[in-house]
Protein backbone atom coordinates (compact mmCIF):
# COMPACT_ATOMS: atom_id res chain seq x y z
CA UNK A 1 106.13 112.00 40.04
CA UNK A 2 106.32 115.55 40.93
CA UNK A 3 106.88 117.26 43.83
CA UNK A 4 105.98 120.45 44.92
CA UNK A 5 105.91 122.48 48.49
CA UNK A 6 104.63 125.43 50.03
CA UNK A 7 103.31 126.97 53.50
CA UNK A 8 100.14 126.73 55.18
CA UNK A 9 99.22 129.70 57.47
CA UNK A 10 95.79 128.55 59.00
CA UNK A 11 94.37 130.67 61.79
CA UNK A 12 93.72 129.19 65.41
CA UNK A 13 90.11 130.04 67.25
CA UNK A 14 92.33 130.41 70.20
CA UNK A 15 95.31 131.45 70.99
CA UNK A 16 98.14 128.77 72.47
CA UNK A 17 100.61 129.23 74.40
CA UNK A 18 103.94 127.88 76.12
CA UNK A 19 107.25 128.47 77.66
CA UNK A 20 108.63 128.43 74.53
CA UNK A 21 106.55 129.82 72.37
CA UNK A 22 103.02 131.58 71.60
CA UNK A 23 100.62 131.11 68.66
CA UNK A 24 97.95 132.15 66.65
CA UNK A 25 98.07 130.24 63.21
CA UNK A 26 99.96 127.21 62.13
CA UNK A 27 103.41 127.17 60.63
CA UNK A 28 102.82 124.01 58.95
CA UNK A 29 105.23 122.56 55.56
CA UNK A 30 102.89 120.95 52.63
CA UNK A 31 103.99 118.98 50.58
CA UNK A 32 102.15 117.10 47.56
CA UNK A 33 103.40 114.37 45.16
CA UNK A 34 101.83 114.45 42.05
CA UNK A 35 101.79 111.36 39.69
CA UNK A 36 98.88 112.46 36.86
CA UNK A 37 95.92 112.85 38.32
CA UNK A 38 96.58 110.84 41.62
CA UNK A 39 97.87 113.50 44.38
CA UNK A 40 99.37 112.29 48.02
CA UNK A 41 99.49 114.75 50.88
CA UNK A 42 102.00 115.39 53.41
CA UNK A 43 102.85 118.12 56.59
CA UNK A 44 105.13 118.94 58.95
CA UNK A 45 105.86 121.50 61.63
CA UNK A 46 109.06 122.58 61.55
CA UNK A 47 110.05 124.15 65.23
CA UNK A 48 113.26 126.09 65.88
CA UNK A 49 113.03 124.77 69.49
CA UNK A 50 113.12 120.91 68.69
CA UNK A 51 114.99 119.75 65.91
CA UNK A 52 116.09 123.30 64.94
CA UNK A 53 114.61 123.92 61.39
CA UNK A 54 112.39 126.55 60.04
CA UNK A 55 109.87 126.80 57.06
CA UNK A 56 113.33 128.35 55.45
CA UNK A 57 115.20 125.26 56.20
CA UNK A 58 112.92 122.78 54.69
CA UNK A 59 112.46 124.77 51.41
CA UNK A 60 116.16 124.85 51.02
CA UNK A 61 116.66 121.01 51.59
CA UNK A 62 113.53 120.58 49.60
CA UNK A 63 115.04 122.11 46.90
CA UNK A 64 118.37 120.60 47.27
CA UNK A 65 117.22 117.11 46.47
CA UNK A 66 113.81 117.58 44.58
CA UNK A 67 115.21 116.30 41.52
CA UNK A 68 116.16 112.47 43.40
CA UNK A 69 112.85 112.68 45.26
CA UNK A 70 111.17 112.72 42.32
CA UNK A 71 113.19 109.33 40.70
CA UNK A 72 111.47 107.96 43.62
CA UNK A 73 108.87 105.01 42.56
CA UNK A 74 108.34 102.76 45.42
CA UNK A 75 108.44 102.42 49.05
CA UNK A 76 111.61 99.88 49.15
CA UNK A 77 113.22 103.15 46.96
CA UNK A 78 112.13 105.68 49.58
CA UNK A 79 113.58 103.27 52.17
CA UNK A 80 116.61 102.84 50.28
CA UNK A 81 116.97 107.10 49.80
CA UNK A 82 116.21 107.48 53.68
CA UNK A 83 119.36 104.79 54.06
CA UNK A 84 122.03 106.35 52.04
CA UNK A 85 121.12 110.46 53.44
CA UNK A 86 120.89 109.69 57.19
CA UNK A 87 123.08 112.54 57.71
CA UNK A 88 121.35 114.92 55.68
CA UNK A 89 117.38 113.60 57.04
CA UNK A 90 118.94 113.93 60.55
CA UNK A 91 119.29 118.05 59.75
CA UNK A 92 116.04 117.87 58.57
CA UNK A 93 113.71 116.29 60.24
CA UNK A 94 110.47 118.15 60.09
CA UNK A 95 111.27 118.64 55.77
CA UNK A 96 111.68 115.29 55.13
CA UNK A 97 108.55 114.26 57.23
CA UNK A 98 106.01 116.03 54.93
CA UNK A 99 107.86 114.63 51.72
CA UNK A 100 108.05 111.06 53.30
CA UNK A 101 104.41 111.41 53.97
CA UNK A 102 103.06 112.87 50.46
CA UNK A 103 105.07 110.48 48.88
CA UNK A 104 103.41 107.38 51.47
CA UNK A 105 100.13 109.05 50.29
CA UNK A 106 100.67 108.98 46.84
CA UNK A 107 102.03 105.39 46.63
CA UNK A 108 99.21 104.23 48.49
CA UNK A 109 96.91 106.06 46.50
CA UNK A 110 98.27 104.53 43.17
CA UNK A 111 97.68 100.97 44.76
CA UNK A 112 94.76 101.52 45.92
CA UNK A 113 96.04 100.58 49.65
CA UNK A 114 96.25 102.77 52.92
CA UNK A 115 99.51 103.76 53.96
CA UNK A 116 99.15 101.42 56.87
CA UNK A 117 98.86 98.40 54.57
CA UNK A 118 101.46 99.88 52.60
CA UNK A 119 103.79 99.77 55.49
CA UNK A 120 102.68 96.34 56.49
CA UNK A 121 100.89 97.66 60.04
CA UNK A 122 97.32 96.67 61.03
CA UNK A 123 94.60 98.49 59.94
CA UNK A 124 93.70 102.19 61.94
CA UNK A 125 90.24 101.41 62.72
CA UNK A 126 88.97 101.32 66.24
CA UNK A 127 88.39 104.31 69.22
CA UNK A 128 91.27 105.97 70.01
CA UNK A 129 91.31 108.40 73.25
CA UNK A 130 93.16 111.89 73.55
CA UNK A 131 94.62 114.03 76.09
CA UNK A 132 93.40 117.32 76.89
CA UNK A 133 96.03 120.12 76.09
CA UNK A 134 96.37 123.49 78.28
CA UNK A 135 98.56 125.54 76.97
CA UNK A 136 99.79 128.71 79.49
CA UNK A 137 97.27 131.52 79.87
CA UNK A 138 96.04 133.89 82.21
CA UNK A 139 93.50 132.59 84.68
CA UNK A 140 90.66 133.27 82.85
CA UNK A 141 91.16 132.34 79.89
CA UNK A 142 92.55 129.03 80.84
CA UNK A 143 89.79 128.33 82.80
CA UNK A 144 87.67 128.60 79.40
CA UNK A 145 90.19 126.12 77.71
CA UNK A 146 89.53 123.91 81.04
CA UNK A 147 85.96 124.27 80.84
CA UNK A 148 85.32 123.61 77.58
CA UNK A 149 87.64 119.89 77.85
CA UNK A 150 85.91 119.19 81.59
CA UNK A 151 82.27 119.65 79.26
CA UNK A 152 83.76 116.80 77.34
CA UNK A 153 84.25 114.70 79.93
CA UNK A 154 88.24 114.36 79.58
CA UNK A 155 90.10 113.41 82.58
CA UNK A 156 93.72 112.92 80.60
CA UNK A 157 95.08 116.43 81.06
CA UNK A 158 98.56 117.82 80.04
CA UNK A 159 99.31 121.54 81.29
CA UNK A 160 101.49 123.76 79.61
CA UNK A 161 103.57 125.41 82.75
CA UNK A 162 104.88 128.85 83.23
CA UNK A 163 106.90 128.47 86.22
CA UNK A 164 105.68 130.24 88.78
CA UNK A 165 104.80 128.14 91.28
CA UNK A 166 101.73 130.39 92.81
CA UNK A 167 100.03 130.20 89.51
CA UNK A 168 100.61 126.40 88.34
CA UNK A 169 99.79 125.29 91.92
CA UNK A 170 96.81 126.92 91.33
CA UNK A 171 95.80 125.48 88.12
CA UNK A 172 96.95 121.60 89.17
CA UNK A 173 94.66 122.14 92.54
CA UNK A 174 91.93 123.80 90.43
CA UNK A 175 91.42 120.43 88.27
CA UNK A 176 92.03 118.16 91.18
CA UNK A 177 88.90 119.69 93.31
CA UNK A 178 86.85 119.07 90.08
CA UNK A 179 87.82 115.40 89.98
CA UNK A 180 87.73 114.30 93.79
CA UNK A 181 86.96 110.86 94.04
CA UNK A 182 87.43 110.48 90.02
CA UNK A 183 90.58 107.84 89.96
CA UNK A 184 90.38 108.07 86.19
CA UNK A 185 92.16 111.73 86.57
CA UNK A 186 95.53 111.70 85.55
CA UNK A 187 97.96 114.91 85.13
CA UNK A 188 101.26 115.65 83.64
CA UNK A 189 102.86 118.92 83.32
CA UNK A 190 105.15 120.19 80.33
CA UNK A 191 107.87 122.71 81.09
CA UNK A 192 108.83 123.35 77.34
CA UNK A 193 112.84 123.28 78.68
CA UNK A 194 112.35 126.16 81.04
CA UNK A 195 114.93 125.65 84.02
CA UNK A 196 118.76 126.25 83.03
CA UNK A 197 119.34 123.88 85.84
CA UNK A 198 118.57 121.17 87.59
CA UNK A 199 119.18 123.14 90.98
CA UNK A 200 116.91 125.52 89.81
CA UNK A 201 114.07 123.09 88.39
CA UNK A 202 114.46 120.87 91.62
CA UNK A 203 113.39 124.20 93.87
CA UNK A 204 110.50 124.58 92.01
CA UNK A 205 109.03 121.17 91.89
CA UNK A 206 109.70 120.98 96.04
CA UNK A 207 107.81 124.17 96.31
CA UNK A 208 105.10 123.01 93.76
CA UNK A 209 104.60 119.94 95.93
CA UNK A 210 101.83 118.59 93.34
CA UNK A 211 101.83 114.48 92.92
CA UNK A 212 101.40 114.56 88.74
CA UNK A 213 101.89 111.59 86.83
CA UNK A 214 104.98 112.96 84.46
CA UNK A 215 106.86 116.10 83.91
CA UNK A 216 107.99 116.53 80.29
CA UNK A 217 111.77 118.41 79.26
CA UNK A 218 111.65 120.59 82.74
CA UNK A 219 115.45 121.49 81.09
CA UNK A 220 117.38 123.47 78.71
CA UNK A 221 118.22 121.33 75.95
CA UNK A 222 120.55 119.46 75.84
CA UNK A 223 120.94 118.19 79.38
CA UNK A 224 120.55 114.41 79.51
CA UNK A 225 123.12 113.64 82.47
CA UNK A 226 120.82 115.94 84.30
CA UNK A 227 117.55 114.04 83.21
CA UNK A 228 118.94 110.70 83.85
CA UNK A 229 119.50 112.08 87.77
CA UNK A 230 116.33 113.43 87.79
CA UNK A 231 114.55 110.54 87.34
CA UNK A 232 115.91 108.72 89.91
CA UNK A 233 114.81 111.56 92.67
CA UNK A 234 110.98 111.89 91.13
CA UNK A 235 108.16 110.09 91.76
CA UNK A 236 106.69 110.99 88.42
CA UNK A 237 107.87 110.38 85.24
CA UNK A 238 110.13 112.00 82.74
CA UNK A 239 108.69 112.76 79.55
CA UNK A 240 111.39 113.21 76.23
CA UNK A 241 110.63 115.08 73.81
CA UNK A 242 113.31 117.85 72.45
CA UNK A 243 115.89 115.33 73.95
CA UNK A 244 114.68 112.40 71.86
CA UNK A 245 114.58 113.35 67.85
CA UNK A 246 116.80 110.84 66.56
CA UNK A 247 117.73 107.28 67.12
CA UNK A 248 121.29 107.55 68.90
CA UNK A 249 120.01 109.99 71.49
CA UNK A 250 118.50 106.77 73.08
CA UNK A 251 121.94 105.90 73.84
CA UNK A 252 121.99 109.03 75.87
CA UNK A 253 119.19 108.38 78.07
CA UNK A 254 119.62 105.83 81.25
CA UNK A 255 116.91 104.88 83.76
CA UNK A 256 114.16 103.80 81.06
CA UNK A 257 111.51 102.48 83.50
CA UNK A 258 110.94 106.31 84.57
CA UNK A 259 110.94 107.40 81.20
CA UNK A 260 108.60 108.38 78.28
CA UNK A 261 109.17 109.40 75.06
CA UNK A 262 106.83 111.44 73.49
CA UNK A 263 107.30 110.49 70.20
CA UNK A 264 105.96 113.24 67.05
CA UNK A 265 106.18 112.25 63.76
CA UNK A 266 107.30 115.57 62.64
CA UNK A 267 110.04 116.14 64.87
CA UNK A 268 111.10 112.48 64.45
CA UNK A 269 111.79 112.74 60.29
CA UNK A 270 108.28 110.79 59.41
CA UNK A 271 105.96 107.94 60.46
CA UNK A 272 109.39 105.24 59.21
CA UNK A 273 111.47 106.51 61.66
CA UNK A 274 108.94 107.23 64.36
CA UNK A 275 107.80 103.56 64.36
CA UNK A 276 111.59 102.55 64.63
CA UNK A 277 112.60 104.80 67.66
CA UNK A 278 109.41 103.91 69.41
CA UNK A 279 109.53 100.24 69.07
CA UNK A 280 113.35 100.86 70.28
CA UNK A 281 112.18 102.73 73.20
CA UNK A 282 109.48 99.91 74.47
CA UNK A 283 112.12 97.04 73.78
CA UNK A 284 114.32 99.43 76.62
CA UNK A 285 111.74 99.46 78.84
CA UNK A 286 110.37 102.72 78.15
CA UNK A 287 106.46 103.82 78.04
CA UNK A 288 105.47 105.81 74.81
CA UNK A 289 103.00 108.69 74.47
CA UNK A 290 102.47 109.77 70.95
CA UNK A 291 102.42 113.06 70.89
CA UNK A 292 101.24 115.87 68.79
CA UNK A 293 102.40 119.84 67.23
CA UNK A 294 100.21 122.16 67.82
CA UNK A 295 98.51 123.41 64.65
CA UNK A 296 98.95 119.66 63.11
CA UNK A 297 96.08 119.23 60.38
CA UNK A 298 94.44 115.91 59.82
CA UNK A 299 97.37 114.87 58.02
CA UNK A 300 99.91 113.80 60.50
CA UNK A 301 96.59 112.86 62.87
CA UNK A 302 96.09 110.38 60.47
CA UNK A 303 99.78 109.28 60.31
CA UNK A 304 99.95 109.54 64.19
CA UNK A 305 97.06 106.45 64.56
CA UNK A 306 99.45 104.73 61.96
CA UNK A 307 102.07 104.94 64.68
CA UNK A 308 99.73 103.92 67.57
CA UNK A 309 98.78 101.18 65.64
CA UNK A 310 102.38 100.02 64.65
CA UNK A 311 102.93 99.82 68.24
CA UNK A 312 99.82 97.94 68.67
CA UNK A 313 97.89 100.26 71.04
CA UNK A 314 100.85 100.47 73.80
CA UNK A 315 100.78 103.97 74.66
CA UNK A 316 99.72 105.82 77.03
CA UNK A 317 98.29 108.46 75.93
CA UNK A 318 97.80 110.48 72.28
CA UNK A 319 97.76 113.90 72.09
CA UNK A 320 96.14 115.90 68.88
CA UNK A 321 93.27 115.56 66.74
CA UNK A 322 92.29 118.75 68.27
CA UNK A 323 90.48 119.67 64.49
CA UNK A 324 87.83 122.09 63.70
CA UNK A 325 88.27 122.91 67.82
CA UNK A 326 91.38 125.10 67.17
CA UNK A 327 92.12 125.32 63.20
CA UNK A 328 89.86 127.56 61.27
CA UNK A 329 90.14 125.05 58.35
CA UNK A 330 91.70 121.72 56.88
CA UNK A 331 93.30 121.36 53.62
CA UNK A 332 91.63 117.75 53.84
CA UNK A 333 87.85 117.17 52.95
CA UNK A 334 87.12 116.55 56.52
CA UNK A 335 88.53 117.10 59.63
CA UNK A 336 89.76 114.15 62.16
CA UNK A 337 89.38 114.95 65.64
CA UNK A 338 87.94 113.90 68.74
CA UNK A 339 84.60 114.56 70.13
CA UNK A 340 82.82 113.59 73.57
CA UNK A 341 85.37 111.92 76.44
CA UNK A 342 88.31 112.73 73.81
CA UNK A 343 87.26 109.44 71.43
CA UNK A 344 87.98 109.43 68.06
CA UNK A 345 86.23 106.33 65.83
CA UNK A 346 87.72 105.71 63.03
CA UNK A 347 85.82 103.05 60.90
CA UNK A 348 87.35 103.17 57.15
């Protein structure tokens, strides 16, 4: 087998944008195991913001251990790699996602098995319904983005929040007068770690006064202590998502009934560990959305309904498979993503 990696810069149609961040193409790893003429596939999104790493980051590690990934035949010796370099995956998350994956891919290829029957988890077909994603814009150009997902009938919306209470009042109410009566509207808001406190978050959400169904990482990271009080004093729920990356920050969150963990297979070091942390986080007593980078390509879509289906459909809620809607292109043949109401049907 042979390995090799490089970086895909694939323009958005629109532009997206959050507290942390603002973009207009992907910054996606891609990675592809080569065994003769049988190629697997594999991605990543490496973030600064989340687990730390850049596209420079994962090319070093990549580089640093090419020559054992490629000694690698099996899935019980990919196991067995991911066992004896915790310390080193746990650096590199996002990297060792998109080799994970293209190797998955190519053993699965070779046996003429999908990676879900590789991994011994049920097979992906079925409907599978997404969240609509706003990310922060002026007025109206969000209320294009809104629009367009309203047209589709969605009624699962996540909103990317600036802060300013004026404006995201505005843009909860907005959605809420379009929906009166609907009981199938639900709304969570995602701060991207804006508040340095939680003095300073707590004034805003009094002020917003909005009844949402979660907030996701309205702090700095890292600021669990904070969280865990947090939860106790909100209605909604808290949604993890820089603050839960690896397996023994679980030990640092308390109060697991109000808690979510939005679990990405990127950010978590591949679709192995994600199914471990999440199945972890349920057996606490925590609910699990599986969430989504933006600028994923059908790649880790596909590997994200592997999740949902290794925790046998209890989530609630998927984010992604956004498609041909915001990437110009796929490196796939075909694009999966969701069409009318936010379904996706996968049948093979």
């Amino acid at each position: 087998m042979k390995l090799k990696l490089e970086i895909l810069r694939i323009p958005f149609k629109v532009v997206f944008k959050h507290a942390s961040a603002e973009r207009k193409v992907t910054s996606t790893v891609w990675v592809e195991a080569i065994d003769g003429a049988v190629v697997g596939y594999g991605e990543s999104c490496p973030r600064p913001y989340v687990t730390g790493e850049s596209e420079e980051s994962c090319q070093i590690f990549f580089e640093q251990f090419q020559y054992e990934f490629e000694k690698v035949n099996s899935v019980a010796e990919l196991i067995a790699w991911k066992s004896n370099h915790r310390g080193h995956i746990q650096n590199n998350l996002a990297a060792w996602c998109a080799i994970e994956l293209a190797m998955l891919d190519l053993f699965s290829r070779r046996e003429n098995q999908t990676q879900e029957e590789l991994l011994g988890v049920k097979s992906i077909r079925g409907i599978y319904q997404y969240t609509a994603v706003l990310g922060d814009a002026s007025w109206e150009s969000w209320k294009v983005l809104f629009d367009w997902h309203y047209k589709k009938g969605m009624t699962d919306y996540k909103l990317k929040m600036s802060g300013h209470v004026e404006e995201d009042r505005r843009k909860i109410q907005f959605i809420k007068s379009q929906f009166v009566g609907n009981d199938r509207l639900r709304i969570r808001l995602d701060l991207n770690n804006l508040f340095k406190s939680e003095g300073d978050f707590l004034t805003y959400w009094g002020a917003l006064d909005e009844e949402v169904f979660g907030v996701e990482e309205p702090l700095e990271f890292p600021n669990y202590e904070a969280l865990n009080r947090i939860s106790k004093q909100l209605s909604a729920y808290i949604i993890l998502d820089e603050h839960l990356c690896m397996s023994d920050q679980l030990n640092l969150v308390s109060n697991y009934q109000k808690m979510i963990f939005n679990v990405r297979v990127s950010k978590c070091g591949g679709i192995i560990n994600a199914i471990e942390m999440a199945q972890e986080s349920l057996q606490r007593g925590m609910k699990i959305i599986v969430g989504a980078q933006v600028g994923e390509t059908s790649v880790l879509t596909r590997a994200s309904l592997i999740l949902v289906q290794a925790l046998q459909g209890n989530v609630v809620a998927q984010e992604g498979a956004y498609g041909s809607n915001l990437l110009e292109t796929d490196p796939l043949d075909h694009f999966i993503e969701f069409g009318h109401l936010g379904l996706l049907e996968v049948k093979d």
